[in-house]
Protein backbone atom coordinates (compact mmCIF):
# COMPACT_ATOMS: atom_id res chain seq x y z
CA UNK A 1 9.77 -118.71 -39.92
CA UNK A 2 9.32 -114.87 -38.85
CA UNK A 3 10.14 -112.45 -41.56
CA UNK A 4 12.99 -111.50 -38.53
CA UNK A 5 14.50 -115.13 -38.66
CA UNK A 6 14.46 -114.48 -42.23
CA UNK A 7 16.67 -112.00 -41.81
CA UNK A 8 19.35 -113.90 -39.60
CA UNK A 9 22.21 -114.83 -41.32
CA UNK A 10 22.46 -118.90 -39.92
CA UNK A 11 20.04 -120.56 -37.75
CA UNK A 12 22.55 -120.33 -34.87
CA UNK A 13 22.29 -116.56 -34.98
CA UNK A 14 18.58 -117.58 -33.27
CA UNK A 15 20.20 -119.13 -30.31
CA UNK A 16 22.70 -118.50 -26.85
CA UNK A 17 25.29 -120.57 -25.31
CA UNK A 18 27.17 -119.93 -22.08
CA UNK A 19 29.98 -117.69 -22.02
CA UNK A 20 32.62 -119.53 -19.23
CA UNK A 21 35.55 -118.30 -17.65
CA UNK A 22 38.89 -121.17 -17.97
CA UNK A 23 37.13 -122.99 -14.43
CA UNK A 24 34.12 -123.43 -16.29
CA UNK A 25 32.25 -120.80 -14.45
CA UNK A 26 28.95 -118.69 -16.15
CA UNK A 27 29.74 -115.39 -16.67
CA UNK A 28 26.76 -115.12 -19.45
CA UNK A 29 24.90 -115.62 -22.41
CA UNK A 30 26.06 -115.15 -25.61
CA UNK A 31 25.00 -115.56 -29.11
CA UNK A 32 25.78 -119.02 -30.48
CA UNK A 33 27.09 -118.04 -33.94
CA UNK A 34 28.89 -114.95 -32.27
CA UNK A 35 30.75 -117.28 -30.22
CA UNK A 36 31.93 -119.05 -32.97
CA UNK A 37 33.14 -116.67 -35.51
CA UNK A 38 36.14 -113.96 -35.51
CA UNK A 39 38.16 -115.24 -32.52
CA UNK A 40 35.45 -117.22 -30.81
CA UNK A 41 34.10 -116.59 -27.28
CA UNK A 42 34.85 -119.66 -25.02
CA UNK A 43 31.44 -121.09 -23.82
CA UNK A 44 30.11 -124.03 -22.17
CA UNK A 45 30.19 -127.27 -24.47
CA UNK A 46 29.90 -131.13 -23.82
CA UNK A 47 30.87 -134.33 -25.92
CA UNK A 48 29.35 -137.37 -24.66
CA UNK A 49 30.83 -140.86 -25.35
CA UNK A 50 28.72 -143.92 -25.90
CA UNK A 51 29.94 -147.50 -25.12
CA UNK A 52 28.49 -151.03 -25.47
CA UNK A 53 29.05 -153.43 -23.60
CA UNK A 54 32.19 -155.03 -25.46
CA UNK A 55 34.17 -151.87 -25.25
CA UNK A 56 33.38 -150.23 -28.30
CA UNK A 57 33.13 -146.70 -28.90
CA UNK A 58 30.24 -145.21 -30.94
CA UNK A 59 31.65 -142.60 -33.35
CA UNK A 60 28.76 -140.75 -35.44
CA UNK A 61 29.23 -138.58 -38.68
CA UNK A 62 28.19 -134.90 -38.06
CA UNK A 63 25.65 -134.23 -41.56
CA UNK A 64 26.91 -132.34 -44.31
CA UNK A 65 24.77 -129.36 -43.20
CA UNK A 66 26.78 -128.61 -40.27
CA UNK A 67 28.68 -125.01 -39.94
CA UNK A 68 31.59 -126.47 -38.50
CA UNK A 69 32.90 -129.39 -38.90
CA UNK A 70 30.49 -131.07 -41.59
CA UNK A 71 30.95 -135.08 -42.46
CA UNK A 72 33.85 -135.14 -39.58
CA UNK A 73 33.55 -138.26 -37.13
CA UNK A 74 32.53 -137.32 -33.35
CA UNK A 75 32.36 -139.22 -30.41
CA UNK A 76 28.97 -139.70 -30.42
CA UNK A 77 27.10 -136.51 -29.45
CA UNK A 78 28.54 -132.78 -28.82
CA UNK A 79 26.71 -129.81 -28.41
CA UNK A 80 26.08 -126.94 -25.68
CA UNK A 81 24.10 -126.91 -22.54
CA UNK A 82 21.46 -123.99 -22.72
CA UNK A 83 20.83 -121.93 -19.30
CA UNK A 84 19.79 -123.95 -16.69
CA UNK A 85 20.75 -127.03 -17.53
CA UNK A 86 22.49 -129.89 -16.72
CA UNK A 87 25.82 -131.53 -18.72
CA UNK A 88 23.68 -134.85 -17.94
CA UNK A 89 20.65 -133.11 -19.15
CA UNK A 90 21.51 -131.82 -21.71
CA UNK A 91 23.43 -135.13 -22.78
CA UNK A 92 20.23 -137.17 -22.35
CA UNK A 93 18.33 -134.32 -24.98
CA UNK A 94 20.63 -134.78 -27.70
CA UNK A 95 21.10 -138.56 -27.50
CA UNK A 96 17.76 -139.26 -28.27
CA UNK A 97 17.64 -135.97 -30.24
CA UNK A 98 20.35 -137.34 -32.81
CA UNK A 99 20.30 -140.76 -31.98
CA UNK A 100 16.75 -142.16 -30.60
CA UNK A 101 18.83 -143.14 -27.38
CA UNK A 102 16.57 -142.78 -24.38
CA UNK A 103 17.82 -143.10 -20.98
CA UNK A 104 15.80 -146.65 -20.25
CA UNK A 105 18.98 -147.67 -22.63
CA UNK A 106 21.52 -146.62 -20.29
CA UNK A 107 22.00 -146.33 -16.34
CA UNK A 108 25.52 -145.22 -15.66
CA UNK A 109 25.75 -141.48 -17.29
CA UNK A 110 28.51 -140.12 -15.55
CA UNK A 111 31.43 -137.11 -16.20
CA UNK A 112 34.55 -137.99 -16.55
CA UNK A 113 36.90 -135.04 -17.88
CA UNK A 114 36.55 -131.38 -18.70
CA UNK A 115 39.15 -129.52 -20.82
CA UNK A 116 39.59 -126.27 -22.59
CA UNK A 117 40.62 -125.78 -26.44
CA UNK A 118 40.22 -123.67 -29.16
CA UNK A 119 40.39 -124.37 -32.85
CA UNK A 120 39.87 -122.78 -36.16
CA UNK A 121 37.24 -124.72 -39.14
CA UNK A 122 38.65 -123.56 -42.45
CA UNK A 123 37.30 -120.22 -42.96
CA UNK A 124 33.80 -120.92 -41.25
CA UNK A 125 34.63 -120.16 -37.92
CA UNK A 126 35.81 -121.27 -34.22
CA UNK A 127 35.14 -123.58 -31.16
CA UNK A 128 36.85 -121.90 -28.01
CA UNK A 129 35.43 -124.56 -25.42
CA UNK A 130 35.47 -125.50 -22.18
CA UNK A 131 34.40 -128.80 -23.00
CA UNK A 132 33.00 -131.26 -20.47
CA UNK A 133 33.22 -135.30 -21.49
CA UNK A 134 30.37 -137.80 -20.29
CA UNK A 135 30.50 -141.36 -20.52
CA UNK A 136 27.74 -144.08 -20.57
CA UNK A 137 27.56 -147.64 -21.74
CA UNK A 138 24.31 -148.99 -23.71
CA UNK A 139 22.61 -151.92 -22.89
CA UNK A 140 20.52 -151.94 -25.70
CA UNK A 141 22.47 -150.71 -28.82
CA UNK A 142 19.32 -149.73 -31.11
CA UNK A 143 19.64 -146.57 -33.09
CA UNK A 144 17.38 -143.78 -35.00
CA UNK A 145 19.93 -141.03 -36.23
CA UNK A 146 18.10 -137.89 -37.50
CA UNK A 147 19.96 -137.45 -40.74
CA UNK A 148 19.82 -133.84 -39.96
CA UNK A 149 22.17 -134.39 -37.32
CA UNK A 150 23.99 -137.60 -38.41
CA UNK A 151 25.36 -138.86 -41.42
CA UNK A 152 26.40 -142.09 -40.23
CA UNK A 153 27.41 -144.38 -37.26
CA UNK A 154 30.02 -147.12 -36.96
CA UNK A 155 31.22 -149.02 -34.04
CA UNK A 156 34.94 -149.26 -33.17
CA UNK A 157 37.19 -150.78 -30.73
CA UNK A 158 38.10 -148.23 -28.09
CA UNK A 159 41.38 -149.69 -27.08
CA UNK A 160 42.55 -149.94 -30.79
CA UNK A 161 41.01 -146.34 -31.56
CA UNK A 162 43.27 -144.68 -28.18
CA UNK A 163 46.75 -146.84 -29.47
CA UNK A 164 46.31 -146.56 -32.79
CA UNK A 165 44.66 -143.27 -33.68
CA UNK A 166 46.87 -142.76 -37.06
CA UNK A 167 44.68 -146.15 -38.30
CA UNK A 168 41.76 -143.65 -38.18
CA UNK A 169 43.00 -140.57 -39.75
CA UNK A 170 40.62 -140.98 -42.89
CA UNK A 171 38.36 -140.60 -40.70
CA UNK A 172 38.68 -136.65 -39.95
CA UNK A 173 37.77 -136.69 -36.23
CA UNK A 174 36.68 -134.02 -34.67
CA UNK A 175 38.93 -131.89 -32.56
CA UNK A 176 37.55 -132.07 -29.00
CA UNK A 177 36.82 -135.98 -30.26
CA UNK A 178 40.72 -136.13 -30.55
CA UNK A 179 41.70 -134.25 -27.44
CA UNK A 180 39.28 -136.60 -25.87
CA UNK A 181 40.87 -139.56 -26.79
CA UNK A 182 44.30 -138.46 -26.12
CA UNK A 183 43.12 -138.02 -22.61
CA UNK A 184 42.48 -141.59 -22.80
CA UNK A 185 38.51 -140.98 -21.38
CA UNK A 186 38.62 -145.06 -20.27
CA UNK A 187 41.02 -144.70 -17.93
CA UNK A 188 39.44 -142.10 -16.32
CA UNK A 189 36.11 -143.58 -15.80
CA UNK A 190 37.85 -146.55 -14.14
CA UNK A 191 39.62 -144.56 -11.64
């Protein structure tokens, strides 16, 4: 580390995401951690949902070491697109990033919703989204989570998860996770 990353105040102060109008369209880069603190800057975000086979959802435990939303349960993988790339690409980076998922695991990536939110963490800071939601089923389940990213993993039913989401609230699910799920992402896909 540079004596000037020394100086930055969080390892996302080092980085950009994509500043969006409310159709999802680039209007430019900003910094990550500016985006999310004060009131937020809405930007270009994903949240990728993985299936097996059976119909069960993959949820994964953001680390402790997180900013924003630390220990919550996500579906999956979330994160930003950087310029120039792809929802899809950017999904296939961070799935074997977080979770050793490589795409020879998986053949039917595909976007399913986009909505925009925006919601406070605590006193930490902001997500003011306009979040994108992929889908893909695994045919081979097998998992390497970084711990850096990923606390922990568990396997639910979607179908009971979507009709019974107060039998999950100990979980503390993420907020785009929730909005997600209220969109009911399943039905989409099988439109």
């Amino acid at each position: 580390m540079s004596g000037q990353d020394a100086d930055l105040p969080h390892e996302n102060a080092a980085q950009d995401v994509i500043a969006v109008d409310e159709d999802d369209t680039e209007l430019e880069l900003v910094n990550r951690l500016d985006a999310h603190t004060g009131d937020g800057i809405r930007h270009r975000a994903f949240t990728s949902l993985v299936f097996d086979e059976d119909d069960n959802i993959l949820l994964a435990q953001r680390a402790p070491g997180k900013r924003l939303w630390g220990t919550f349960w996500d579906g999956t993988v979330a994160s930003h697109p950087v310029e120039g790339q792809s929802q899809e690409e950017a999904t296939r980076q961070r799935l074997e990033e977080e979770l050793g998922v490589t795409p020879d695991q998986y053949d039917d990536l595909r976007l399913t919703d986009r909505f925009e939110y925006k919601r406070y963490f605590e006193n930490a800071g902001v997500e003011h989204e306009v979040c994108t939601v992929l889908q893909l089923t695994l045919t081979d389940t097998t998992l390497d989570p970084d711990e850096e990213e990923v606390a922990g993993v568990m396997w639910v039913p979607y179908e009971r998860l979507h009709s019974n989401p107060e039998w999950y609230r100990q979980l503390r699910l993420c907020p785009w996770f929730e909005i997600a799920m209220r969109r009911d992402v399943r039905s989409e896909a099988d439109d």
